[in-house]
N, C-alpha and C. Protein backbone atom coordinates (compact mmCIF):
# COMPACT_ATOMS: atom_id res chain seq x y z
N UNK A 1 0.84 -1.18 0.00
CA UNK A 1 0.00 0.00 0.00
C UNK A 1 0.89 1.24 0.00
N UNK A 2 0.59 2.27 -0.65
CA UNK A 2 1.42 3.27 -0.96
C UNK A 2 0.98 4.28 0.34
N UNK A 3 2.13 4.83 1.07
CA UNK A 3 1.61 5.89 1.95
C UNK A 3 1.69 7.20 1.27
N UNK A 4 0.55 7.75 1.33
CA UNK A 4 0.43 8.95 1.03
C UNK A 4 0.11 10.01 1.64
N UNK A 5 0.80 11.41 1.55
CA UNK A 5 0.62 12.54 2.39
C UNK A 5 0.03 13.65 1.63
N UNK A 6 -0.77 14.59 2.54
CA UNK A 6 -1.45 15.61 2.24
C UNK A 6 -1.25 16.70 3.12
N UNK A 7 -0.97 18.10 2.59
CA UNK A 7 -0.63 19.15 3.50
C UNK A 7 -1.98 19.99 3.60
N UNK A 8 -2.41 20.46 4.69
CA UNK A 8 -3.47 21.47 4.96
C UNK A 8 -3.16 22.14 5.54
N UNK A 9 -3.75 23.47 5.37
CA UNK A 9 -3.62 24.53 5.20
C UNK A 9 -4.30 25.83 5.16
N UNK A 10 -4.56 26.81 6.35
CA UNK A 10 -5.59 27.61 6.61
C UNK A 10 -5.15 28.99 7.03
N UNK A 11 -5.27 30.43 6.12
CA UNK A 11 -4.43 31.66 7.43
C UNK A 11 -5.51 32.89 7.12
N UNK A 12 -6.89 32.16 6.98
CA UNK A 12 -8.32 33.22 6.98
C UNK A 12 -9.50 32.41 7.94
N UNK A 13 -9.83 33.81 8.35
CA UNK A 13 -10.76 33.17 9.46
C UNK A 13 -10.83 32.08 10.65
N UNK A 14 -11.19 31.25 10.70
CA UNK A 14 -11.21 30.23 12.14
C UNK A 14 -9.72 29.40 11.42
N UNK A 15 -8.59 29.21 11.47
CA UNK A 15 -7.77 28.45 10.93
C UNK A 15 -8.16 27.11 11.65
N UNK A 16 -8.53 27.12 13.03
CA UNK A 16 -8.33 25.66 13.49
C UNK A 16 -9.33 24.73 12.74
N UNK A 17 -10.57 25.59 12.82
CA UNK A 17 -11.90 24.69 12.09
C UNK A 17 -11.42 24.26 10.60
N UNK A 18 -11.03 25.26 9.65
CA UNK A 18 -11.15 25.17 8.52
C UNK A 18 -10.27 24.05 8.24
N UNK A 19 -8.78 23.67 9.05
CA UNK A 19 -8.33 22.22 9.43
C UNK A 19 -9.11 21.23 9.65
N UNK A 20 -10.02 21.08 10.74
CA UNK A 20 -10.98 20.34 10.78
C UNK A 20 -11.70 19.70 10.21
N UNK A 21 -12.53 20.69 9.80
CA UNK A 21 -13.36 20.75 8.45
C UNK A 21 -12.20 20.03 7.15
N UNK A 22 -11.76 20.35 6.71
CA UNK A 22 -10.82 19.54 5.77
C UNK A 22 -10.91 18.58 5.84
N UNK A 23 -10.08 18.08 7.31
CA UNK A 23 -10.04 16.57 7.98
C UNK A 23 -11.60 15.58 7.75
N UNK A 24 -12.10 16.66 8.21
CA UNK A 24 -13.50 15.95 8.07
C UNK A 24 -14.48 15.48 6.80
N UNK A 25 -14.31 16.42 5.69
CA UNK A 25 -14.71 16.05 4.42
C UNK A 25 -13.39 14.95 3.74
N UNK A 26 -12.77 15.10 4.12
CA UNK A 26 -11.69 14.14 3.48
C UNK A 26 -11.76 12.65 3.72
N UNK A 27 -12.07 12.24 5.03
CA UNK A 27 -12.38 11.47 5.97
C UNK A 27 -13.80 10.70 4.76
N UNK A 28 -14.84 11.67 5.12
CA UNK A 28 -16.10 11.50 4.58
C UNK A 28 -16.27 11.50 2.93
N UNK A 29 -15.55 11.82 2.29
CA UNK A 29 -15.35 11.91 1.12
C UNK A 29 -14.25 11.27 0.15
N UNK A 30 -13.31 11.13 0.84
CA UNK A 30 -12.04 10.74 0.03
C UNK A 30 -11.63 9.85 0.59
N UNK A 31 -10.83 9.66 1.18
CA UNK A 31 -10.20 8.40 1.78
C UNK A 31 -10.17 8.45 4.05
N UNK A 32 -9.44 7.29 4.08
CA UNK A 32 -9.48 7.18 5.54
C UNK A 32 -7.53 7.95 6.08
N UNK A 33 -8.11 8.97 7.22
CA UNK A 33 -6.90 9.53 7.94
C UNK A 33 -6.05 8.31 8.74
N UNK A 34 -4.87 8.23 8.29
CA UNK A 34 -4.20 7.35 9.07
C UNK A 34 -3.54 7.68 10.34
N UNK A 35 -2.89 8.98 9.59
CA UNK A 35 -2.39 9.92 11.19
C UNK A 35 -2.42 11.41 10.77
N UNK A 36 -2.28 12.35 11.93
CA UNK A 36 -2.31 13.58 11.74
C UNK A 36 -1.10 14.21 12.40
N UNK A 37 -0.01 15.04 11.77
CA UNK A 37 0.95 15.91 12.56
C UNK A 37 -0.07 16.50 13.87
N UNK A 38 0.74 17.25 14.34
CA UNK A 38 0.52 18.53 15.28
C UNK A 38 0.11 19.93 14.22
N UNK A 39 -0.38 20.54 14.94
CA UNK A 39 -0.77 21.76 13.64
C UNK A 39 0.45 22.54 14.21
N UNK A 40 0.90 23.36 12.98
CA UNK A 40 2.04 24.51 13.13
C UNK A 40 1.61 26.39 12.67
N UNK A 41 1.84 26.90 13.53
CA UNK A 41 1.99 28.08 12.86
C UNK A 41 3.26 28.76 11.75
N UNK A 42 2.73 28.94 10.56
CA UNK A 42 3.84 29.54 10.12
C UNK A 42 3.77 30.64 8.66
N UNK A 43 4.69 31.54 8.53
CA UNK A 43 4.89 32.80 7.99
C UNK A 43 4.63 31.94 6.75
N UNK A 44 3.60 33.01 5.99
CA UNK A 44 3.17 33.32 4.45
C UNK A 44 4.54 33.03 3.96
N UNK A 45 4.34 31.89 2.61
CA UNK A 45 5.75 31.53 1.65
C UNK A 45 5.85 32.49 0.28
N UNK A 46 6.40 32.96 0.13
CA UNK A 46 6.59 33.95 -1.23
C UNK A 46 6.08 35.36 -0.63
N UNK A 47 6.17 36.06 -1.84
CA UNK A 47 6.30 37.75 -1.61
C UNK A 47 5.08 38.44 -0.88
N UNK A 48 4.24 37.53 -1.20
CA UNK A 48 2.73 38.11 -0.59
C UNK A 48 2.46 38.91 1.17
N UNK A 49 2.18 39.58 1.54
CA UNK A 49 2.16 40.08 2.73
C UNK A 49 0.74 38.98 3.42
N UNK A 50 0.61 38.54 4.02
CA UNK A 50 -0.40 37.89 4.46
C UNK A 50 -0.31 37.90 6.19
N UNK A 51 -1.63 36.93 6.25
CA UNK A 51 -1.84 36.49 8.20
C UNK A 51 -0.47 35.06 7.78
N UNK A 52 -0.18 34.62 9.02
CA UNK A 52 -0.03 33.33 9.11
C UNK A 52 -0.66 32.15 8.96
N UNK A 53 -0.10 31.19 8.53
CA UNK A 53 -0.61 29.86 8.06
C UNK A 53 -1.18 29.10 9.59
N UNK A 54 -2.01 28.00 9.47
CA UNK A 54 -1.67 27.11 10.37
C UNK A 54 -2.18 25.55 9.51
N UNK A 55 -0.85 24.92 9.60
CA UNK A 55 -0.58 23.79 8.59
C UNK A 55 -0.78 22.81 9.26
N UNK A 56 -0.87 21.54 8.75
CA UNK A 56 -0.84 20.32 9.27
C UNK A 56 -0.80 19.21 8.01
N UNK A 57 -0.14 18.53 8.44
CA UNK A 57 0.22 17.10 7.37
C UNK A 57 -0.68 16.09 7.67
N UNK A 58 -1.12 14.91 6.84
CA UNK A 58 -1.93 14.20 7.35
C UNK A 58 -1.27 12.78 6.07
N UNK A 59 -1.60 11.77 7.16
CA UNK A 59 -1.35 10.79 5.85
C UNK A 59 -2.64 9.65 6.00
N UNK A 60 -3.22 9.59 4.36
CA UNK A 60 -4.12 9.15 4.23
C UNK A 60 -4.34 7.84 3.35
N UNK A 61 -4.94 6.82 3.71
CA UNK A 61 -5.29 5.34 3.07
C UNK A 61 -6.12 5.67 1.70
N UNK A 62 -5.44 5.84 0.50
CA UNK A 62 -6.23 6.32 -0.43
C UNK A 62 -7.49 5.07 -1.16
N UNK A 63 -8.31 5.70 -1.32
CA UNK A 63 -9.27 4.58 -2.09
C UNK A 63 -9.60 4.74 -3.50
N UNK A 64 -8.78 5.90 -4.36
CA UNK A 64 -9.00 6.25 -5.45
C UNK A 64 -8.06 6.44 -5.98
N UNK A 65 -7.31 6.61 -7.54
CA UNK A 65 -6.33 6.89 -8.34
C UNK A 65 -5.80 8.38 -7.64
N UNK A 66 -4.83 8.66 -7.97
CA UNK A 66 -4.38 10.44 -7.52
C UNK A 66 -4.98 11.26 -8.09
N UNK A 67 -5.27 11.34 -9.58
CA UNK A 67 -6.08 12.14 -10.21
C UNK A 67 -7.53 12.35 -9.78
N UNK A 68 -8.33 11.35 -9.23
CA UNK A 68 -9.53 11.13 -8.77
C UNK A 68 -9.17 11.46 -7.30
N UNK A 69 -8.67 11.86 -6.80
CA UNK A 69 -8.14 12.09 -5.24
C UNK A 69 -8.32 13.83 -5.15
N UNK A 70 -7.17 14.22 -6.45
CA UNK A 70 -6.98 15.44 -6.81
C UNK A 70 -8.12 15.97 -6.90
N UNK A 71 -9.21 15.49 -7.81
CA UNK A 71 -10.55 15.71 -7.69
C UNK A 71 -11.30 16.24 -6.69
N UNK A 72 -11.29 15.26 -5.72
CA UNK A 72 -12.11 15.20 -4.82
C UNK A 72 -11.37 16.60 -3.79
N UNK A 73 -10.30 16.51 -4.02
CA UNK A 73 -9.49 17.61 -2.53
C UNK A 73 -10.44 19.68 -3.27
N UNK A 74 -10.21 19.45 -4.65
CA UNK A 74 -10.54 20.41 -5.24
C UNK A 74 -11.89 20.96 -4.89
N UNK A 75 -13.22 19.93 -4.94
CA UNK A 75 -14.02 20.10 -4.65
C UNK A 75 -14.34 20.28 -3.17
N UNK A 76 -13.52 19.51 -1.88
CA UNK A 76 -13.28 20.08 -0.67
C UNK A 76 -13.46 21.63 -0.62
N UNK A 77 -11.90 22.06 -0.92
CA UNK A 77 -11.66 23.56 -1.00
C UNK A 77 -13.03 24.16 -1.37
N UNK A 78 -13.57 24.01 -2.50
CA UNK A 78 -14.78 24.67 -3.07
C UNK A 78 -15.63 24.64 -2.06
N UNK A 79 -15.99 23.73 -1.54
CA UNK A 79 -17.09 23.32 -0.62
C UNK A 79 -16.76 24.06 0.25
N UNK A 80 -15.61 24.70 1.16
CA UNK A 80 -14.89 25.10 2.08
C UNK A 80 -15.00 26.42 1.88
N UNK A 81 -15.02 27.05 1.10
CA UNK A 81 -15.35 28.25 0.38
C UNK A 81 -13.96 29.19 -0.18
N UNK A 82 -13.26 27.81 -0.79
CA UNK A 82 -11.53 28.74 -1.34
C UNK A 82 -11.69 29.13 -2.62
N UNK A 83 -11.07 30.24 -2.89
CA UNK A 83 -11.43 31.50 -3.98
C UNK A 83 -9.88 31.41 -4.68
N UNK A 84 -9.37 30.58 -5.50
CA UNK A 84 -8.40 30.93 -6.17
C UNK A 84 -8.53 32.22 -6.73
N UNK A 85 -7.76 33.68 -6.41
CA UNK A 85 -7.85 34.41 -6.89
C UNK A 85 -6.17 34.82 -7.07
N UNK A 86 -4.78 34.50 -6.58
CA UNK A 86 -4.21 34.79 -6.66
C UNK A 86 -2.58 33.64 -6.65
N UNK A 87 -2.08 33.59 -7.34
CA UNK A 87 -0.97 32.54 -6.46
C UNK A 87 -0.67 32.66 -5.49
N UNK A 88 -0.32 31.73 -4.50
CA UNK A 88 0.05 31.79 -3.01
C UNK A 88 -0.81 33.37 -2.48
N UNK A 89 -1.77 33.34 -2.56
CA UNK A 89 -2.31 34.15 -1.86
C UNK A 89 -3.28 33.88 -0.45
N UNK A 90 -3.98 34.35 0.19
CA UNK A 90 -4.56 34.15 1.29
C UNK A 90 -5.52 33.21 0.58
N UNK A 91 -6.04 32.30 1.93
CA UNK A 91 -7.03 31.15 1.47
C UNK A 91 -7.47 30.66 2.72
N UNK A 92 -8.74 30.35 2.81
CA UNK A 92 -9.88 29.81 3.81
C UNK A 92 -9.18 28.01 3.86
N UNK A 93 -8.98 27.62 2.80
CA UNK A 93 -8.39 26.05 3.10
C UNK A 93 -7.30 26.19 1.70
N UNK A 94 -6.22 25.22 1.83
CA UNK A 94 -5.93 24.54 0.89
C UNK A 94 -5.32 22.79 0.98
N UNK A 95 -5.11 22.39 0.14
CA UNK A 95 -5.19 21.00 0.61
C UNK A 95 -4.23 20.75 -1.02
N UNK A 96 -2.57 20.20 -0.43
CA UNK A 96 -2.22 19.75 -1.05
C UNK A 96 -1.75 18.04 -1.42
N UNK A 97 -1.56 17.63 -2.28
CA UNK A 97 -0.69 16.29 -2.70
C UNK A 97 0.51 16.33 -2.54
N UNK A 98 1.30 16.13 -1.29
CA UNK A 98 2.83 15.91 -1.02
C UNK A 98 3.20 14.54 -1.33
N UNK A 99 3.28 13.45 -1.35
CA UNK A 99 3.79 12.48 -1.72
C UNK A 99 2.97 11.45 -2.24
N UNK A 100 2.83 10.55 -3.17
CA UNK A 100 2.16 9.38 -3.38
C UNK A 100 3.17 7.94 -3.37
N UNK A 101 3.51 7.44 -2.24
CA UNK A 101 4.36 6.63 -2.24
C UNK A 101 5.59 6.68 -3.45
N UNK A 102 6.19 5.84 -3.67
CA UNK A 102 7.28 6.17 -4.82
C UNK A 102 7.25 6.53 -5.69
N UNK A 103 5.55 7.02 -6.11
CA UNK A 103 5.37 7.19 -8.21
C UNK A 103 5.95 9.09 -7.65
N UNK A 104 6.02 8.95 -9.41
CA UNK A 104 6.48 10.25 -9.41
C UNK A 104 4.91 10.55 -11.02
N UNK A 105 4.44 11.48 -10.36
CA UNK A 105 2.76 12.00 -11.31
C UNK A 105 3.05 12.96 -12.28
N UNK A 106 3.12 13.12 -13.21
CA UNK A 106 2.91 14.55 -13.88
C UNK A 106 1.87 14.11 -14.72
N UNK A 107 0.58 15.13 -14.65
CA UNK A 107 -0.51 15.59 -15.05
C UNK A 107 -1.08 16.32 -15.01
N UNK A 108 -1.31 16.88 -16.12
CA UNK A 108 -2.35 18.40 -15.93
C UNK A 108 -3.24 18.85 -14.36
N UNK A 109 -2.17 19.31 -13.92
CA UNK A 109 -2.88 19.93 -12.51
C UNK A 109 -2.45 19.27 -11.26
N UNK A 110 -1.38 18.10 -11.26
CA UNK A 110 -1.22 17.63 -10.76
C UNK A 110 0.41 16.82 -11.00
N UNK A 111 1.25 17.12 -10.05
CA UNK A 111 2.22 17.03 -10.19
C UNK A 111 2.96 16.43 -8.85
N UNK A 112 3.66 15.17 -8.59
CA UNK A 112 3.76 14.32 -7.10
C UNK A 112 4.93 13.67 -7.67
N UNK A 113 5.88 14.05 -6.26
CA UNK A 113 6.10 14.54 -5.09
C UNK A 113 5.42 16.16 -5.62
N UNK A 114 5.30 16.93 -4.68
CA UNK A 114 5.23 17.98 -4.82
C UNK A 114 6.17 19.32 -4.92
N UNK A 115 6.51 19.84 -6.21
CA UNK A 115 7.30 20.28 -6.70
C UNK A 115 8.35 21.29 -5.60
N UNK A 116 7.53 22.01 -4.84
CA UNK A 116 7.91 22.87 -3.80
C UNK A 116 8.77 21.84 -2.34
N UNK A 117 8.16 20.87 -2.54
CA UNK A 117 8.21 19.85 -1.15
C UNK A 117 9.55 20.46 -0.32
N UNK A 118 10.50 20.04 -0.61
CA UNK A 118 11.78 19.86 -0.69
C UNK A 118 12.53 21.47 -0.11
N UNK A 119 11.57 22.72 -0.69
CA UNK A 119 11.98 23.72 -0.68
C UNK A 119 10.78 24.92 0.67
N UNK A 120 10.02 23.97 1.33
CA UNK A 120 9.35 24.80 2.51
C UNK A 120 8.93 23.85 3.23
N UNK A 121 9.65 24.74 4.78
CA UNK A 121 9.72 24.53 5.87
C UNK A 121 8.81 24.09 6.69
N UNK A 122 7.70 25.02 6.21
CA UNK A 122 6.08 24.57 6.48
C UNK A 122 5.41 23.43 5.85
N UNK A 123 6.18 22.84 5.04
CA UNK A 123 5.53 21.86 4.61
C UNK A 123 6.38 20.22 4.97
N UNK A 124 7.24 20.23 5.25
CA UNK A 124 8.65 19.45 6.05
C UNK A 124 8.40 18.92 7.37
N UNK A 125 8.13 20.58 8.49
CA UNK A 125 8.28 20.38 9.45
C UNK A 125 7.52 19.65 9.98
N UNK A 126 5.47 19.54 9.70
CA UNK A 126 4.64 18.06 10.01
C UNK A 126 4.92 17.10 9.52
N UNK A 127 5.07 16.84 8.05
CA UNK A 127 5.13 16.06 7.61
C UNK A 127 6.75 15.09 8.37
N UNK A 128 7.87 15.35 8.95
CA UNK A 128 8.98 15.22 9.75
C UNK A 128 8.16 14.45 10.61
N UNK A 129 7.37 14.98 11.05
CA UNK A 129 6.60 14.78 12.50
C UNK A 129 6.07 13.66 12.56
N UNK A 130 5.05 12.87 11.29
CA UNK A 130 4.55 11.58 11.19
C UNK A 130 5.17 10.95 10.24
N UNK A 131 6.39 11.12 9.41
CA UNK A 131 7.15 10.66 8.12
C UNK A 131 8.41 10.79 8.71
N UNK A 132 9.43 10.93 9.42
CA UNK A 132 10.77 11.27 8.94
C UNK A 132 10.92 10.87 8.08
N UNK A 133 11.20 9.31 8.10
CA UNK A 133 12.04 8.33 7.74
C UNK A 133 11.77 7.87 6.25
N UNK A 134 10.07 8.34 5.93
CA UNK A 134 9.74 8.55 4.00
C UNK A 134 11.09 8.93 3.52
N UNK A 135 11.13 8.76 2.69
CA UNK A 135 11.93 8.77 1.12
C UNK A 135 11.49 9.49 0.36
N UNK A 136 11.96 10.71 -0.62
CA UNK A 136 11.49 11.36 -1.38
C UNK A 136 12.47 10.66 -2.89
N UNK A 137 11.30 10.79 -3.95
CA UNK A 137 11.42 9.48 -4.87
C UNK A 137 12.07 9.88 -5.38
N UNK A 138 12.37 11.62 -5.56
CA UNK A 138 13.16 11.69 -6.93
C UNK A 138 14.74 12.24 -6.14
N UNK A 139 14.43 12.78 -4.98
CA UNK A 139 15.59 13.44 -4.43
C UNK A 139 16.51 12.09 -3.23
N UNK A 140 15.79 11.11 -3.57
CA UNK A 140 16.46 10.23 -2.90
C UNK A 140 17.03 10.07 -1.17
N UNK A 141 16.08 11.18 -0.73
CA UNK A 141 16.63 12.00 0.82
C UNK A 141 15.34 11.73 1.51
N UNK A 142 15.62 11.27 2.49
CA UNK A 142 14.39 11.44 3.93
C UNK A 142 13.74 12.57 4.10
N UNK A 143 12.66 12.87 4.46
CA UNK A 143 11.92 13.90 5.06
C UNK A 143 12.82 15.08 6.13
N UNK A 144 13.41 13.79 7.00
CA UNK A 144 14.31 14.68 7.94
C UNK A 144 15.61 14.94 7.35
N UNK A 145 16.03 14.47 6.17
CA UNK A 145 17.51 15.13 5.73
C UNK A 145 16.83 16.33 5.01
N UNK A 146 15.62 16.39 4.18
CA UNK A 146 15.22 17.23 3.74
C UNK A 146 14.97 18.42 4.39
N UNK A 147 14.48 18.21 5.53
CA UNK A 147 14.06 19.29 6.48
C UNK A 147 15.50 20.34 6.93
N UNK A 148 16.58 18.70 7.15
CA UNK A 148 17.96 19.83 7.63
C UNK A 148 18.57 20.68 6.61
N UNK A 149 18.47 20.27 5.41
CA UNK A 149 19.21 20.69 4.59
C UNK A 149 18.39 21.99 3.85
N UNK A 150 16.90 22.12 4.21
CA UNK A 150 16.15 22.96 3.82
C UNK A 150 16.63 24.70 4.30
N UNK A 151 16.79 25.22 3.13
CA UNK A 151 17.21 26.77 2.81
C UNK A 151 15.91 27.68 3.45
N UNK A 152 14.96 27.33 3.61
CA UNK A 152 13.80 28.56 3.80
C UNK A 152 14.09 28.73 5.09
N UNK A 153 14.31 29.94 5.59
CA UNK A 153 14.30 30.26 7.52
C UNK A 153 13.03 31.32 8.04
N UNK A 154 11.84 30.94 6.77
CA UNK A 154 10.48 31.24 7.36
C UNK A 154 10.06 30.66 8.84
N UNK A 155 9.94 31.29 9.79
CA UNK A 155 9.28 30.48 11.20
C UNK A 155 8.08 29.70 11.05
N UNK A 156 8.48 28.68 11.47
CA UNK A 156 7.17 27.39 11.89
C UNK A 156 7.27 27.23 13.16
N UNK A 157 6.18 27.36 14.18
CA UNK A 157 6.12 26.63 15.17
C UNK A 157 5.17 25.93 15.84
N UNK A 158 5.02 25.26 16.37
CA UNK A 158 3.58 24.25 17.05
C UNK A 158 2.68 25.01 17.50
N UNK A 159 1.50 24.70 17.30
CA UNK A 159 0.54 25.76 17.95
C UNK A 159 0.33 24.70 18.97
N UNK A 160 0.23 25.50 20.50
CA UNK A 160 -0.34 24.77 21.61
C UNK A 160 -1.63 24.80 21.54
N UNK A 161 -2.71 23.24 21.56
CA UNK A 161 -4.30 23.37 21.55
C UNK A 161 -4.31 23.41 23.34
C-alpha cells in the first residue's frame, strides 16, 4: 500500500476549524486519515504580505487513483469556500498532494512529489513529524535530511491546543 501525504492549510478566518473541516470532508469523502501531525503556525511563503498559516500534514489510506483524489481535494476547497484568486495568496483552506508513495505524477494539474516539497519549511516540518524516515522518490533523501538541509528560515512553530 502506498503511503500517502497531504498538507493542509488555513491563514483566513477560524484556521483551526477550517483544518478540521478539511479533515472531516476528506475522511467522509475521500479516503481514511491514518495519522495527523501537530498543527504549526507559520509565515506566508513567497512575496505576498499575508496572516499566518496554520498547517498540518496528514497521511491518508487512499481509495481512489491520484487524479480522482486530486478531484475530490478540489471540490473540498470549493465546498470550504476557497477562492483561487491569486498565487500563493490568502485562502480559507488549501489541501495539497505531497507524496504518493514512490510514483512520481505529472498531469495536468497535478504534479507528485510535490514540486515545492523539498523547498518549505512549512511543509517538512509536520510532515517530519509523522514521516521522517519517507523517502522522497526523486531526491532520494528522507523527510528529515530534507528538512535539515532545507534553505527557507520562514518560522514554523507548534501551535499549543
Amino acid at each position: 500500500m502506498s503511503r500517502v501525504f497531504l498538507l493542509l492549510g488555513s491563514n483566513l478566518g477560524d484556521r483551526l476549524s477550517a483544518l478540521e473541516k478539511a479533515r472531516h470532508h476528506i475522511s467522509r469523502d475521500a479516503d481514511k486519515i491514518i495519522t495527523a501531525s501537530s498543527i504549526f503556525q507559520t509565515a506566508a511563503w513567497g512575496d505576498i504580505p499575508q496572516p499566518d498559516f496554520y498547517n498540518q500534514a496528514i497521511e491518508i489510506q487512499p481509495v481512489t487513483e491520484p487524479a480522482e483524489t486530486l478531484q475530490i481535494i478540489l471540490n473540498i476547497e470549493k465546498s470550504l469556500g476557497r477562492e483561487r484568486l491569486e498565487k500563493w495568496g490568502s485562502r480559507l483552506i488549501d489541501i495539497d498532494i505531497l507524496l504518493w508513495g514512490n510514483q512520481q505524477i505529472q498531469q495536468p494539474g497535478l504534479i507528485v512529489p510535490h514540486p515545492y516539497l523539498h523547498m518549505r519549511r512549512f511543509a517538512l516540518t509536520p510532515l517530519v513529524e509523522i514521516a521522517p524516515d519517507v523517502v522522497h522518490p526523486m531526491l532520494n533523501k528522507t523527510m528529515t535530511q530534507l528538512l535539515d538541509e532545507c534553505v527557507d528560515q520562514l518560522p514554523v512553530k507548534q501551535v499549543n491546543l
